[in-house]
Protein backbone atom coordinates (compact mmCIF):
# COMPACT_ATOMS: atom_id res chain seq x y z
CA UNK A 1 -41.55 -128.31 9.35
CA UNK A 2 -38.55 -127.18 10.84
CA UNK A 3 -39.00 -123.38 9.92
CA UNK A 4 -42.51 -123.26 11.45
CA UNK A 5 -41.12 -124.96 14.70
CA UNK A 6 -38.42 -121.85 14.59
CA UNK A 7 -40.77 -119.21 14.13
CA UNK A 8 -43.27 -120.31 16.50
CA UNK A 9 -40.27 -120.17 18.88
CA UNK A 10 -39.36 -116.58 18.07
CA UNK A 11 -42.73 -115.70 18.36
CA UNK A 12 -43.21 -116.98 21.70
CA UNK A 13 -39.72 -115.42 22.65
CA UNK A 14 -40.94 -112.14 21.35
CA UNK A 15 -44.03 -112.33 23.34
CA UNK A 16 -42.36 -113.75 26.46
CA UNK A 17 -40.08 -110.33 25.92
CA UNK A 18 -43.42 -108.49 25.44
CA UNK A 19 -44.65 -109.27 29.09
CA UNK A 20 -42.09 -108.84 30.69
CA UNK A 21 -41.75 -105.47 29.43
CA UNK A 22 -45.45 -105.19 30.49
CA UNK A 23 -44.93 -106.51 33.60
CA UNK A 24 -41.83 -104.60 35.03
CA UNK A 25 -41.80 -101.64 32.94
CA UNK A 26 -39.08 -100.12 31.05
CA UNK A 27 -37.48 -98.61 33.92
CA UNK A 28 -36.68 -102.40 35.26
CA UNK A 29 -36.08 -103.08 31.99
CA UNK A 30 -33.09 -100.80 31.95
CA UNK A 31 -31.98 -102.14 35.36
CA UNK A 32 -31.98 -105.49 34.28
CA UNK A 33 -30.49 -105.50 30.71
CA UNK A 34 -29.11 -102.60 30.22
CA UNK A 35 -24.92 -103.25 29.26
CA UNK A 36 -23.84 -100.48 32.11
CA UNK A 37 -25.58 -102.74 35.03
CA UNK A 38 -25.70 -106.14 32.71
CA UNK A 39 -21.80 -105.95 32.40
CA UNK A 40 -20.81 -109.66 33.01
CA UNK A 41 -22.97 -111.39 30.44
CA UNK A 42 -21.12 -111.22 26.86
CA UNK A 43 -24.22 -110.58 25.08
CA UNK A 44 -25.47 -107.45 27.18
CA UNK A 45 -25.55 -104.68 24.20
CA UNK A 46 -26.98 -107.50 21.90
CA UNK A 47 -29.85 -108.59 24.54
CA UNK A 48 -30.77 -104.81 25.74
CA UNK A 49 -31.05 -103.93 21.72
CA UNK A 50 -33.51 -106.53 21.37
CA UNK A 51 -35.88 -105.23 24.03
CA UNK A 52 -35.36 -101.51 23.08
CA UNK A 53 -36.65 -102.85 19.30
CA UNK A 54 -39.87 -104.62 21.00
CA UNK A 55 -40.33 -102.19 23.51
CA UNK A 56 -40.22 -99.13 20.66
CA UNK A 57 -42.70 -101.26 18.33
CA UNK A 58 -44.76 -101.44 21.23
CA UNK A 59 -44.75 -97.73 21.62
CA UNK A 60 -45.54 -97.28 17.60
CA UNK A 61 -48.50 -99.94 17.93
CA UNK A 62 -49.89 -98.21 20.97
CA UNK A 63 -49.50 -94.83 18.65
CA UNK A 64 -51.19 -96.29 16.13
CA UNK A 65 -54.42 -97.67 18.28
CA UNK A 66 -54.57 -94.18 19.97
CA UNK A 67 -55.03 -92.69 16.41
CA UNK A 68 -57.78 -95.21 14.86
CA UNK A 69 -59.65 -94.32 17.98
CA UNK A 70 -59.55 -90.88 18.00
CA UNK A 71 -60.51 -91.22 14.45
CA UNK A 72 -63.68 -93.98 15.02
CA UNK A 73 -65.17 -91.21 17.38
């Protein structure tokens, strides 16, 4: 029970992560997170890594549905 509380958790987190993205774009992204401009919190290289791994498997996915529809047509 537990582990399915977790991952629904970290799946809302990664969405949450996902829209944001979305929402503000990479470029606020970078101005947000990024550990140059995010210097004070601790975790800055950790959190900005995190969002460059979403936002890149967001790029790959996007890749990906740009290829089955060139292909379906």
């Amino acid at each position: 029970m537990d582990n399915s509380i977790n991952n629904k958790k970290v799946i809302e987190r990664f969405n949450q992560i996902q829209n944001e993205i979305l929402n503000i774009g990479w470029k606020g992204i970078l101005e947000i997170y990024h550990p140059d401009t995010n210097c004070e919190h601790p975790e800055a290289f950790k959190i900005f890594q995190l969002y460059k791994e979403i936002y890149e498997n967001m790029k790959k996915r996007l890749a990906l549905d740009m290829d089955f529809q060139i292909i379906d047509k």
